[in-house]
N, C-alpha and C. Protein backbone atom coordinates (compact mmCIF):
# COMPACT_ATOMS: atom_id res chain seq x y z
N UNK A 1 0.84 -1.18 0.00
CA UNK A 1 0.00 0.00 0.00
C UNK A 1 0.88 1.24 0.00
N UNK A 2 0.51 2.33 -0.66
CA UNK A 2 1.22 3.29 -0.92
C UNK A 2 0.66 4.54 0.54
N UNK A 3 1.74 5.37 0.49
CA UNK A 3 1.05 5.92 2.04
C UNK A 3 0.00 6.94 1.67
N UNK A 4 -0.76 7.18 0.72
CA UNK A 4 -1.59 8.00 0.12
C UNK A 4 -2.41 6.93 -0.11
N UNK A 5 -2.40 5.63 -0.14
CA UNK A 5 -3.75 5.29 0.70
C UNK A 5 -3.95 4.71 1.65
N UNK A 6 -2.91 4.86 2.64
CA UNK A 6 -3.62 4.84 3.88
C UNK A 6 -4.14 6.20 5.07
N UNK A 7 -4.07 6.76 4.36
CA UNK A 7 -5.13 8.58 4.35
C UNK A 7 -6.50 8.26 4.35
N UNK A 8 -7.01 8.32 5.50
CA UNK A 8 -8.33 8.29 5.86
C UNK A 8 -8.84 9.39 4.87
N UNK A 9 -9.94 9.25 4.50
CA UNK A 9 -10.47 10.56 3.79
C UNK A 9 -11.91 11.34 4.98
N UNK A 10 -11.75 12.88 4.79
CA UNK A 10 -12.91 13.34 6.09
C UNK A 10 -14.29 12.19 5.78
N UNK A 11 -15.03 12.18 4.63
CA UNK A 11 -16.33 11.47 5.12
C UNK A 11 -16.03 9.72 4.05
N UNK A 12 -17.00 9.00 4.21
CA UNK A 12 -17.29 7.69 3.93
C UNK A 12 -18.05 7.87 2.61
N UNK A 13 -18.04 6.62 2.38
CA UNK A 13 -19.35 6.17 0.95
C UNK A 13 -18.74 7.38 -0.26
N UNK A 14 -17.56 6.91 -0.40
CA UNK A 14 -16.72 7.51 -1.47
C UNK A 14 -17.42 9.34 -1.98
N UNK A 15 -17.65 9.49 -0.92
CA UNK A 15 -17.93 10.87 -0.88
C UNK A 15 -19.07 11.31 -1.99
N UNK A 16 -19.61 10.45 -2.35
CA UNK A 16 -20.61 10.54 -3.17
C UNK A 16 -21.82 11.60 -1.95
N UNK A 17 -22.30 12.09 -3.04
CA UNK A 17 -23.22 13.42 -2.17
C UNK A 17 -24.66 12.41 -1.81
N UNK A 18 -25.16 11.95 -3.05
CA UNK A 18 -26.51 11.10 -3.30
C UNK A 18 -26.54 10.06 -2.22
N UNK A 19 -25.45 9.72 -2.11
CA UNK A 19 -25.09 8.50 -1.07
C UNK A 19 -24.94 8.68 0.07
N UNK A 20 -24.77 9.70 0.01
CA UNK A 20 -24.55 10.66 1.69
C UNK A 20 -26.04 11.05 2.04
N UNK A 21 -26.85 11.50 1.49
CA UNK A 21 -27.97 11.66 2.07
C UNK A 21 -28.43 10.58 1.95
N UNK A 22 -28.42 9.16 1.41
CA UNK A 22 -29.50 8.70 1.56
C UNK A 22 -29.41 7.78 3.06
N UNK A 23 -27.74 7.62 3.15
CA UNK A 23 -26.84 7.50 4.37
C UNK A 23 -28.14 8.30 5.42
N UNK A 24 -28.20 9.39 5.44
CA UNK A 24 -28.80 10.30 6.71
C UNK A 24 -29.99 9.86 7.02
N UNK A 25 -30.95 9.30 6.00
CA UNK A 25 -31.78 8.82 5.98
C UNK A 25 -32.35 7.51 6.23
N UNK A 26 -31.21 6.39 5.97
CA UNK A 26 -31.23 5.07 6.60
C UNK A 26 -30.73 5.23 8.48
N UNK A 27 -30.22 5.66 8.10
CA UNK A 27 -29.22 5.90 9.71
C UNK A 27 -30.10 6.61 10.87
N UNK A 28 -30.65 6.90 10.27
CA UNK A 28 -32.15 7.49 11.29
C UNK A 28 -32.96 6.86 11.85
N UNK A 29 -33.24 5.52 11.04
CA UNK A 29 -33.86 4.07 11.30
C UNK A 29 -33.45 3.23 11.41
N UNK A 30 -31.73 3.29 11.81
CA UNK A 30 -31.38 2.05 12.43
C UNK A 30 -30.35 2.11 13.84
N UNK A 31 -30.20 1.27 14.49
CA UNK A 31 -29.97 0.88 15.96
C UNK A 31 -28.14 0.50 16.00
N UNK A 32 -27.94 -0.03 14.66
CA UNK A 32 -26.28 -0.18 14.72
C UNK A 32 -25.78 0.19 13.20
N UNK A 33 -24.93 0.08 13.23
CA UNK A 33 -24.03 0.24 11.86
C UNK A 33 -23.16 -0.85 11.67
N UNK A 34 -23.15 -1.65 10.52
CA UNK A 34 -22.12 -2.79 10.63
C UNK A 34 -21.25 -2.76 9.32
N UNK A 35 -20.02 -2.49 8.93
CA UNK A 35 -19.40 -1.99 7.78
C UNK A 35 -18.28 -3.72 7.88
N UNK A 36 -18.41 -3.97 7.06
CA UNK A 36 -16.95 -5.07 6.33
C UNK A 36 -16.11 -4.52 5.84
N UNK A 37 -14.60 -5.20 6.18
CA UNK A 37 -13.50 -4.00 5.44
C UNK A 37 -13.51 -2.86 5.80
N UNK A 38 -13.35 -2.34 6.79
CA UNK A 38 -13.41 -0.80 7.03
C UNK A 38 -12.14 -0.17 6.24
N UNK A 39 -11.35 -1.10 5.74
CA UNK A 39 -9.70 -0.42 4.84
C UNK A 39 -9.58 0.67 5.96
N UNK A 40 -9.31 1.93 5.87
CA UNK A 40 -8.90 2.75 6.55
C UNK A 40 -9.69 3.48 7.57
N UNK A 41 -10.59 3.50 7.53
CA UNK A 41 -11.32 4.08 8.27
C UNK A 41 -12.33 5.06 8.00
N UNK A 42 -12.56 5.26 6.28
CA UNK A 42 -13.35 6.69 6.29
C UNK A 42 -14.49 6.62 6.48
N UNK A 43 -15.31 5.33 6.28
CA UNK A 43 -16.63 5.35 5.86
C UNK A 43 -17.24 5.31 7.90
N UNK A 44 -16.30 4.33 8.80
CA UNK A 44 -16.60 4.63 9.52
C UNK A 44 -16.51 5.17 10.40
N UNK A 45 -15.10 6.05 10.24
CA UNK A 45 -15.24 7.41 11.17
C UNK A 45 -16.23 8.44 11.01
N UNK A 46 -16.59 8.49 9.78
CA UNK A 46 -17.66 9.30 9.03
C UNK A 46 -18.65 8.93 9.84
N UNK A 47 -19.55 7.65 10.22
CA UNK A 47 -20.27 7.48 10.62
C UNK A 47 -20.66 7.84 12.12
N UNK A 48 -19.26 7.60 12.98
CA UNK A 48 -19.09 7.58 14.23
C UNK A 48 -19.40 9.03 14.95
N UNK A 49 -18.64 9.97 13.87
CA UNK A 49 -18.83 10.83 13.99
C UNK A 49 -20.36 11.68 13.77
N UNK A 50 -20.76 11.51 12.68
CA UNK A 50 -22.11 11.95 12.02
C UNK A 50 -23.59 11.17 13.24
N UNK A 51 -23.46 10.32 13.26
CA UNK A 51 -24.12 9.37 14.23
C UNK A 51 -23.77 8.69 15.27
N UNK A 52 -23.73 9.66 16.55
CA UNK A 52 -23.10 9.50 17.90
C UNK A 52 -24.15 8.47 18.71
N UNK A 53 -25.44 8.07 17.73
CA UNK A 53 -26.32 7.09 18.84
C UNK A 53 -26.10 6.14 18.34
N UNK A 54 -25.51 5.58 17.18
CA UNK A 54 -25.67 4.85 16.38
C UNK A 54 -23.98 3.34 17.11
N UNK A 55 -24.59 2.56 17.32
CA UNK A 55 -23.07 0.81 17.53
C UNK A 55 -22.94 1.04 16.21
N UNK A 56 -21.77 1.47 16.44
CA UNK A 56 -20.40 1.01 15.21
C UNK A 56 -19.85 -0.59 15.25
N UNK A 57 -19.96 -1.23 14.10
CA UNK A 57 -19.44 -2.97 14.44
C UNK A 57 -18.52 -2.64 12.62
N UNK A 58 -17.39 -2.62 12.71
CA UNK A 58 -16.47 -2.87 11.53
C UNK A 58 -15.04 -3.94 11.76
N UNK A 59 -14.44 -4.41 10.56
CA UNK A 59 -13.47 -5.39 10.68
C UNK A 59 -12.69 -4.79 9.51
N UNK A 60 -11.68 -5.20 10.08
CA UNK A 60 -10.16 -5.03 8.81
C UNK A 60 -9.04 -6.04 8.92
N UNK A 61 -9.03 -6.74 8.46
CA UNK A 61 -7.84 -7.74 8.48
C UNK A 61 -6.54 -7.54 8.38
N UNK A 62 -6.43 -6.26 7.31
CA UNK A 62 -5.25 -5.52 7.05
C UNK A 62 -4.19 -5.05 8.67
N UNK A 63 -3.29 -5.14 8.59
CA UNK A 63 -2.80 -4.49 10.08
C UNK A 63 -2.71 -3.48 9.86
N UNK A 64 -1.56 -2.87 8.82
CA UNK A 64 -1.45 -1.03 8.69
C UNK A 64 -2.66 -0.75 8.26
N UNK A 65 -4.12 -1.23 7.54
CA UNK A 65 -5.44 -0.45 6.95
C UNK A 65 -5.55 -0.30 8.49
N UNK A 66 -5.59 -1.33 9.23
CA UNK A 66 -6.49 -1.79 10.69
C UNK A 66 -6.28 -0.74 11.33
N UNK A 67 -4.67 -0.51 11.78
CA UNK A 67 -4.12 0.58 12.63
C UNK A 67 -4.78 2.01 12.19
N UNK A 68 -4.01 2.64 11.00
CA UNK A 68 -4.82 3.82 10.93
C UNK A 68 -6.40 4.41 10.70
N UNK A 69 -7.24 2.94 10.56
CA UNK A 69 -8.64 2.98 10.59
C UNK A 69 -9.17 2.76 12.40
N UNK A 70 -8.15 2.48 13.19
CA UNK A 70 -8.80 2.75 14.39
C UNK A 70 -8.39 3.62 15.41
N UNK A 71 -7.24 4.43 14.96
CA UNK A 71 -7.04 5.62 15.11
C UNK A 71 -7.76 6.74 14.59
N UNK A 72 -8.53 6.53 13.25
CA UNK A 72 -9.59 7.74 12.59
C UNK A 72 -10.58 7.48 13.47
N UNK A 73 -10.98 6.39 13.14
CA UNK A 73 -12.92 6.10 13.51
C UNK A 73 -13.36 5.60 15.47
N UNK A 74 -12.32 4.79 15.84
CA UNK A 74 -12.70 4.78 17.31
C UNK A 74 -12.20 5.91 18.01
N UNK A 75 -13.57 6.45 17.69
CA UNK A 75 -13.37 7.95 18.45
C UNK A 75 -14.35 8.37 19.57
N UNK A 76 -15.50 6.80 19.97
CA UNK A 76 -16.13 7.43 21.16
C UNK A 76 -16.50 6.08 21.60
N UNK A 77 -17.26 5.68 22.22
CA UNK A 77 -17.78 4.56 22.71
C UNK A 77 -18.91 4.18 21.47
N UNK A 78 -18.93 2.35 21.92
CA UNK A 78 -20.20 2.12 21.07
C UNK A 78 -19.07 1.92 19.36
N UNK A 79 -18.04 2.29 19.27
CA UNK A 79 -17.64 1.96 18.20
C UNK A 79 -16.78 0.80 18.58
N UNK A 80 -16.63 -0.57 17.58
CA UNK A 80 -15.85 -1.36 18.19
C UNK A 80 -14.96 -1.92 16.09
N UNK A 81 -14.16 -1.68 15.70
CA UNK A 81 -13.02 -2.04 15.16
C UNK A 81 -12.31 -3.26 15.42
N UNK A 82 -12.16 -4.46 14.11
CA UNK A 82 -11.86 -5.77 14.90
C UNK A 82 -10.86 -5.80 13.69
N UNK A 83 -9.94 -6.40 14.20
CA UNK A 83 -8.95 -7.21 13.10
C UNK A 83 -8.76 -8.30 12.71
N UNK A 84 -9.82 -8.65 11.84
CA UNK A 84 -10.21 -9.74 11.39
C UNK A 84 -10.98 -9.77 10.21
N UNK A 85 -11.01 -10.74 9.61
CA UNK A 85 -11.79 -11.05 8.21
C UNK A 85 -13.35 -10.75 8.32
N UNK A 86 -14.02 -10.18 7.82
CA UNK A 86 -15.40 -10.60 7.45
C UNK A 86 -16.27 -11.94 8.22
N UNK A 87 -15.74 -12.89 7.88
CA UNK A 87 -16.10 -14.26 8.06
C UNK A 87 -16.18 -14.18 9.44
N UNK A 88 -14.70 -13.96 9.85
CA UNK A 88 -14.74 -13.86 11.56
C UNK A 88 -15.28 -13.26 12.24
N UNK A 89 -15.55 -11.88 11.88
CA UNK A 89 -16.73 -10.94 12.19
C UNK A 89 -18.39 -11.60 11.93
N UNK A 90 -18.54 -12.25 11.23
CA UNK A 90 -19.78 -13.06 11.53
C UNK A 90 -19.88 -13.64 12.17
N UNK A 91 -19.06 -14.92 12.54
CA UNK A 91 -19.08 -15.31 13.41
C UNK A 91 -18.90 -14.57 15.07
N UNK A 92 -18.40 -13.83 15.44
CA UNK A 92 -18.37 -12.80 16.28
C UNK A 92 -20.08 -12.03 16.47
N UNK A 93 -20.41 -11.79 15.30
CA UNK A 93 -21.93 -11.52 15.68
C UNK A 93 -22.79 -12.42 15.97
N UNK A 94 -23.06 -13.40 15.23
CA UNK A 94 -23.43 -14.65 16.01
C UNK A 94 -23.40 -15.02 17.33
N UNK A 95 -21.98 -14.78 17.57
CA UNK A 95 -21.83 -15.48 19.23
C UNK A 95 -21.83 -14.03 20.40
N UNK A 96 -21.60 -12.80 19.76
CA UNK A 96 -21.67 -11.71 20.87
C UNK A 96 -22.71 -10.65 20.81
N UNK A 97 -23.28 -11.11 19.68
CA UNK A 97 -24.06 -9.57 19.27
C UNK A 97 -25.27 -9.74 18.94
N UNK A 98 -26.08 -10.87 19.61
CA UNK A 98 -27.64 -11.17 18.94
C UNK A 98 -28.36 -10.39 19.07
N UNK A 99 -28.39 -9.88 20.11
CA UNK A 99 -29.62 -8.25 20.64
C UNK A 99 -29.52 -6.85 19.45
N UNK A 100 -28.34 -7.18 19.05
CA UNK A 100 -28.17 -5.82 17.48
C UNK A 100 -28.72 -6.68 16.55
N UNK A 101 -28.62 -7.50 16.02
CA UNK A 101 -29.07 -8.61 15.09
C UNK A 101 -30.88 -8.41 15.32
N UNK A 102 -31.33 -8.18 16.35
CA UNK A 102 -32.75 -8.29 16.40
C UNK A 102 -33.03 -6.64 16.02
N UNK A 103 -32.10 -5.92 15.81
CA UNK A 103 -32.82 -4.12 15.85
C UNK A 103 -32.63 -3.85 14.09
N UNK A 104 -33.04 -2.62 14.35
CA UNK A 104 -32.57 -2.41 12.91
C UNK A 104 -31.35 -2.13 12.68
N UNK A 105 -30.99 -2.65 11.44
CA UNK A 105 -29.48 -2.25 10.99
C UNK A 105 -28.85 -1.85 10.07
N UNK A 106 -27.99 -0.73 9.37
CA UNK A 106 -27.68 -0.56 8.32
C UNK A 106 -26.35 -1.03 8.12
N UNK A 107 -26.12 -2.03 6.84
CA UNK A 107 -24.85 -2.52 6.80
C UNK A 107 -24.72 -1.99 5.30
N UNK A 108 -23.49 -1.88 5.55
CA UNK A 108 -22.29 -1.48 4.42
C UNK A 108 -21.26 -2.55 4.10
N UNK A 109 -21.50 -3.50 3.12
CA UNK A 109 -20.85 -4.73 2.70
C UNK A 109 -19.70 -4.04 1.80
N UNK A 110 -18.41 -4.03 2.04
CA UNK A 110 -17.43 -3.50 1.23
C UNK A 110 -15.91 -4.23 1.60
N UNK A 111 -16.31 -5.44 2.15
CA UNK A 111 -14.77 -6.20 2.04
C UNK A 111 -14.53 -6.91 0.80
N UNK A 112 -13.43 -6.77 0.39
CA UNK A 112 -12.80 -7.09 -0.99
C UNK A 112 -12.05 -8.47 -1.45
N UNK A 113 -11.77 -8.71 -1.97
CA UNK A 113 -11.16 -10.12 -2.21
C UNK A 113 -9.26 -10.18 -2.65
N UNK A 114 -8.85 -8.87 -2.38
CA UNK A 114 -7.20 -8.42 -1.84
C UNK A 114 -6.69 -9.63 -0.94
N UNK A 115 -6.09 -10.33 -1.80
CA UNK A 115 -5.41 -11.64 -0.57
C UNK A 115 -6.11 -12.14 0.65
N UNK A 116 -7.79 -12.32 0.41
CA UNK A 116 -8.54 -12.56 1.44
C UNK A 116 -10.00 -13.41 0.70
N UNK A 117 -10.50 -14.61 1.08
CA UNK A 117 -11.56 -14.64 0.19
C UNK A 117 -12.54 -13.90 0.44
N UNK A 118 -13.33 -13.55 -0.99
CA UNK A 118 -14.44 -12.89 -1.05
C UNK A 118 -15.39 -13.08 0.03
N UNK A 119 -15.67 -12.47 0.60
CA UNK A 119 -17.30 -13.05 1.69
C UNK A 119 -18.21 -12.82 1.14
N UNK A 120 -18.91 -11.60 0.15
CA UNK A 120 -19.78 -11.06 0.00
C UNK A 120 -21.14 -12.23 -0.20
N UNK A 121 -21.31 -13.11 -0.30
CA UNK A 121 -22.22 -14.60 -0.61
C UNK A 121 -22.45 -15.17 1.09
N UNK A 122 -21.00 -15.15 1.35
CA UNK A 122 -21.40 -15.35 3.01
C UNK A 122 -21.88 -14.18 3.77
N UNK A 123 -21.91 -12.82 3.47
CA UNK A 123 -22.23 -11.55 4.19
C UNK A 123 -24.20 -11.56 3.96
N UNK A 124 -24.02 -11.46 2.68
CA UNK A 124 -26.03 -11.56 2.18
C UNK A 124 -26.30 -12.91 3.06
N UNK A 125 -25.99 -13.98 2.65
CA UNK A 125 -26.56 -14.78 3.54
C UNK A 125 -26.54 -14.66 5.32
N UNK A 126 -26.15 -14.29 6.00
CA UNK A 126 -26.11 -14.33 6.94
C UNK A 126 -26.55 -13.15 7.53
N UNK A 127 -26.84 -12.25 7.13
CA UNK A 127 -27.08 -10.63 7.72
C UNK A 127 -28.70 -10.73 7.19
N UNK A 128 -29.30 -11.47 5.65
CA UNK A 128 -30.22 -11.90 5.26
C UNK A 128 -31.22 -13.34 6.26
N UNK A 129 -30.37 -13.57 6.87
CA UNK A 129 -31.01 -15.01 7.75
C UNK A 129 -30.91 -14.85 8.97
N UNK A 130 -30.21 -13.46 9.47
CA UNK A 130 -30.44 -13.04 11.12
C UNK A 130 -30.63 -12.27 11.42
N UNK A 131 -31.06 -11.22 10.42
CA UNK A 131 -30.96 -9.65 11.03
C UNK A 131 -33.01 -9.88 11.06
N UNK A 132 -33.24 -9.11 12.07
CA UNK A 132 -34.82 -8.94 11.51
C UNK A 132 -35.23 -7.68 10.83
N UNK A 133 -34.62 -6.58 10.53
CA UNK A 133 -34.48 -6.11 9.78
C UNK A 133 -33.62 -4.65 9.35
N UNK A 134 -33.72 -4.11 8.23
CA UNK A 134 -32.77 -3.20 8.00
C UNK A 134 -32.30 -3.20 6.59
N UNK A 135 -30.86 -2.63 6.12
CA UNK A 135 -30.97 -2.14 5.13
C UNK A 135 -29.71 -2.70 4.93
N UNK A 136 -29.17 -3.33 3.83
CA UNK A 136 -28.29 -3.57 3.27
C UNK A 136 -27.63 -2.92 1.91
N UNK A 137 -26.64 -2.42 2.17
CA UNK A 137 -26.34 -1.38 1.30
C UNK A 137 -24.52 -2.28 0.85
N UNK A 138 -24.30 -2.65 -0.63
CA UNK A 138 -23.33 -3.40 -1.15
C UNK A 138 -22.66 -2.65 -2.62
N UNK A 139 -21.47 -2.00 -1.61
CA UNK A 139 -20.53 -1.10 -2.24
C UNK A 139 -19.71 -2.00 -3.76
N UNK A 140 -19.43 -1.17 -4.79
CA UNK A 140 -18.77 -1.61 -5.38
C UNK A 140 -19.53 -2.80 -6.04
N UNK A 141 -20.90 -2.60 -6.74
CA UNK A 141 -21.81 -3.38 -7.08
C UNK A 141 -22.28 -2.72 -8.60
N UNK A 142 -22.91 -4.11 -9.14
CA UNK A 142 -22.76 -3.19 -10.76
C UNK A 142 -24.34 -2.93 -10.69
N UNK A 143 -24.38 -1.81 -11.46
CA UNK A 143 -25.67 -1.24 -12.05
C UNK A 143 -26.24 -1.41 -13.56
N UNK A 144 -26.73 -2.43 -14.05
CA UNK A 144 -27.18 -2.86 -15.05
C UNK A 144 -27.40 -2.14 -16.23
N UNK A 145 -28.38 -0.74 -15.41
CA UNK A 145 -28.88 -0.31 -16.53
C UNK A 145 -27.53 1.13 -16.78
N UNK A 146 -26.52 0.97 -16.18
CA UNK A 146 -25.44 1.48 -16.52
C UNK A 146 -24.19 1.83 -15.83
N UNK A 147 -23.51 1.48 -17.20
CA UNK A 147 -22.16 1.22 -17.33
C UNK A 147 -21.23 2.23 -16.53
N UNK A 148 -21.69 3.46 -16.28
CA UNK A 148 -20.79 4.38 -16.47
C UNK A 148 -20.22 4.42 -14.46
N UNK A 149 -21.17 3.27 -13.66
CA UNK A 149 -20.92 2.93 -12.38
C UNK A 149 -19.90 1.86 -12.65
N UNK A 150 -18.73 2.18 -11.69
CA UNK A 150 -17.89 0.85 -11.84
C UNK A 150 -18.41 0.33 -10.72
N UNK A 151 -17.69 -1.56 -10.99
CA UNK A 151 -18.10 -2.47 -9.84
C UNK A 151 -16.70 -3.08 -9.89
N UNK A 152 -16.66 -4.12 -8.50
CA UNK A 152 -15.59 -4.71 -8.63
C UNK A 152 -15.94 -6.49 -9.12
N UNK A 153 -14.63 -6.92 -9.58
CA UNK A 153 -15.01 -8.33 -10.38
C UNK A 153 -13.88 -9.03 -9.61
N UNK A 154 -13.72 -10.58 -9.20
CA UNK A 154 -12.81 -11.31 -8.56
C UNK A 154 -12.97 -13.09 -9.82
N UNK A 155 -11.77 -12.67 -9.95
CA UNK A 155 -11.77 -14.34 -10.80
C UNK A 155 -12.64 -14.32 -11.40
N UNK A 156 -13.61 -13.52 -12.56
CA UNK A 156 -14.71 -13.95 -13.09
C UNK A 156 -16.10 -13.67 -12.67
N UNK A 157 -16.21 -13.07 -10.90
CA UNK A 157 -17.09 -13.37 -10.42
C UNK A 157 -17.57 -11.93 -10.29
N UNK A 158 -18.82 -11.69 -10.68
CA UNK A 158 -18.90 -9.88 -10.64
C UNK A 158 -20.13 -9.53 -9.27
N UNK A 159 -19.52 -8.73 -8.93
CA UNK A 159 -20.19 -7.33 -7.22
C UNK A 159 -21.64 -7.76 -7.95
N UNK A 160 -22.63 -8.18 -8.17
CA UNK A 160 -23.77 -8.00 -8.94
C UNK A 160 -24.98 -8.32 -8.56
N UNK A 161 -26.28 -8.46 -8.60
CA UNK A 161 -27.37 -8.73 -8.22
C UNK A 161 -27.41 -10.72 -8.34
N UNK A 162 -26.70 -11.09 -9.88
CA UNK A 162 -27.07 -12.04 -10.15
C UNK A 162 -26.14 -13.52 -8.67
N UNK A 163 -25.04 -12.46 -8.72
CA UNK A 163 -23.91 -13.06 -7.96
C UNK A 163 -24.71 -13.23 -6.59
N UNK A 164 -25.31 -12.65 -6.03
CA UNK A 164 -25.75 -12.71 -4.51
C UNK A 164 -27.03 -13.07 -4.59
N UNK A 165 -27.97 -13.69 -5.55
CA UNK A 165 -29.27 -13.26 -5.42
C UNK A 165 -29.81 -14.98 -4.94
N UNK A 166 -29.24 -15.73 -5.03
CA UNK A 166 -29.07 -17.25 -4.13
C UNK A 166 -28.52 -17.60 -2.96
N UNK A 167 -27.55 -16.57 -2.72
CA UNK A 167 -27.65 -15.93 -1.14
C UNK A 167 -28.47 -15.68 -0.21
N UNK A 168 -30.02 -15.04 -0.66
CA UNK A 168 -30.53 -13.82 0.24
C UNK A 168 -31.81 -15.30 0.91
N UNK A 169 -31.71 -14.95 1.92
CA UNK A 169 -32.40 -16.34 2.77
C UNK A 169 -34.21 -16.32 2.39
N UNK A 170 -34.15 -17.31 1.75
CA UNK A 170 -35.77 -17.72 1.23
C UNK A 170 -37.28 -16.94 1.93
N UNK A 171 -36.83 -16.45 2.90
CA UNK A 171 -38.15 -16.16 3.45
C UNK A 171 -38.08 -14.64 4.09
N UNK A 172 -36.89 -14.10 2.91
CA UNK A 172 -36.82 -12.72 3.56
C UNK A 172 -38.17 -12.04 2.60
N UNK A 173 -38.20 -11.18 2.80
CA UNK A 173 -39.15 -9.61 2.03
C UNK A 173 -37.96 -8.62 1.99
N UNK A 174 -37.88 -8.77 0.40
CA UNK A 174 -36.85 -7.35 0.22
C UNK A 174 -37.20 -6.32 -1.11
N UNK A 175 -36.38 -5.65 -0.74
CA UNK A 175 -36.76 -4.90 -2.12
C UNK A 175 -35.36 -4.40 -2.69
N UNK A 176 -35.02 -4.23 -3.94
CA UNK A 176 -33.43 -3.87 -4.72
C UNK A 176 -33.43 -2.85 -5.50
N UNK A 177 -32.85 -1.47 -4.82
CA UNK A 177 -32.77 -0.54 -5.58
C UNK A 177 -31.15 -0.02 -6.46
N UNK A 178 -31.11 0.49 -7.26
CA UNK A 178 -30.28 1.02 -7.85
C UNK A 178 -30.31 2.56 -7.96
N UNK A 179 -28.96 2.87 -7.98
CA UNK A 179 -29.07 4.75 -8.56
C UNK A 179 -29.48 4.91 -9.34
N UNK A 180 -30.18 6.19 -9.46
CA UNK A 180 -30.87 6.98 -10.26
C UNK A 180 -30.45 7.59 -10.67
N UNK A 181 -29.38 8.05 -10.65
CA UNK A 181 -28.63 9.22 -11.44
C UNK A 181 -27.36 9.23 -11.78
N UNK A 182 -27.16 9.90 -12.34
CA UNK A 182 -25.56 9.49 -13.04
C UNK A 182 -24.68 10.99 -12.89
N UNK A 183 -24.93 11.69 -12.45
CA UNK A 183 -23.94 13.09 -11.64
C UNK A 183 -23.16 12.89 -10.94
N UNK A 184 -22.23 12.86 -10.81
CA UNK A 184 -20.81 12.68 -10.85
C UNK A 184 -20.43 13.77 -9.08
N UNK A 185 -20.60 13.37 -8.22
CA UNK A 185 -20.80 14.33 -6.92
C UNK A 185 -19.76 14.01 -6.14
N UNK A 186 -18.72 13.02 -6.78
CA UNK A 186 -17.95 13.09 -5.20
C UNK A 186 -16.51 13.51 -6.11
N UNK A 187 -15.64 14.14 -4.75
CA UNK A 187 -14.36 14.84 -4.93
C UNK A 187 -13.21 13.85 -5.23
N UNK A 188 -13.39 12.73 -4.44
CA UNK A 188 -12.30 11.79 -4.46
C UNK A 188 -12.77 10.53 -5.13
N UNK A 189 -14.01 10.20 -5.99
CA UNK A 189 -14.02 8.80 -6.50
C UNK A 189 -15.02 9.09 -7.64
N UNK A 190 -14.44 7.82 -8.78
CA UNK A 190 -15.68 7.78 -10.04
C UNK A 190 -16.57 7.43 -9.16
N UNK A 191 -17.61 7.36 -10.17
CA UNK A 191 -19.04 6.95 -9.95
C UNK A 191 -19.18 5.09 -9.84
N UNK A 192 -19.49 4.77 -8.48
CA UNK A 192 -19.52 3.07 -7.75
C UNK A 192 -20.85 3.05 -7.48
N UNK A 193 -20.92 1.64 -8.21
CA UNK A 193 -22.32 1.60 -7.57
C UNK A 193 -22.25 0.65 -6.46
């Protein structure tokens, strides 16, 4: 990693503006925050900060992402930063955290497949089969009806609706939205869906 990116950036959700409010708006109706991959820390110092009522639950496996992401973001109580995979962090909610699992929750699925396997199949399933409800929000996901959103791809396997959609536990009620717009709002990143 180059030391220009391990530079927390001030807010989260790639600084997209659209994404930021709609951020204000989920986060209003939910009880914790649960982010995968926190990499450095922006999305959830951003949060920690912006939403002081809100359990922070994030993981980074990385040691130097880990370190300077819990120096940005554990900045009050109620935020807890783990160094560990995804996977392990499920399991960790499972066994410590069932009472958040029953509230509402907004998760931010954004761990990557960087010398680590992909979870995102194990993240829908399991946040889909225990949470009772809330909002799942999956960074770095493609947008069908356009191109001009990048996504990320691993071995063949693409961020996508089709990729997770045998994941999501049989007896949920959901609904799948995509962006609406294609304006270009953040300072530091193309347009991700």
């Amino acid at each position: 990693m180059s030391s220009r990116s391990l530079q927390p950036l001030p807010v989260g959700f790639h600084g997209d503006r659209h994404l930021l409010r709609l951020i204000d708006l989920l986060a209003a109706r939910a009880h914790t925050f649960l982010e995968t991959g926190s990499n450095v820390g922006s999305t959830l110092g951003y949060v920690a900060r912006r939403f002081p009522a809100l359990d922070c639950i994030s993981c980074e496996p990385d040691p130097a992402a880990h370190a300077v992401a819990a120096e940005h973001a554990c900045v009050r109580p109620g935020v807890a930063l783990h160094r560990e995979t995804s996977q392990e962090l499920l399991r960790r909610l499972a066994r410590d955290h069932v009472p958040s699992l029953a509230k509402p929750l907004l998760a931010w699925l954004d761990a990557h497949d960087h010398g680590f396997e992909w979870p995102l199949r194990d993240e829908v399933a399991f946040l889909t089969g225990r949470c009772a409800r809330g909002f799942l929000l999956i960074d770095d996901f493609r947008v069908p009806h356009d191109p001009r959103f990048g996504w990320d791809s691993y071995d063949g396997r693409h961020c996508s609706f089709e990729y997770v959609r045998d994941s999501i536990a049989p007896d949920v009620h959901w609904r799948l939205y995509y962006p609406a717009y294609s304006e270009h709002t953040s300072p530091h990143h193309p347009l991700r869906g």
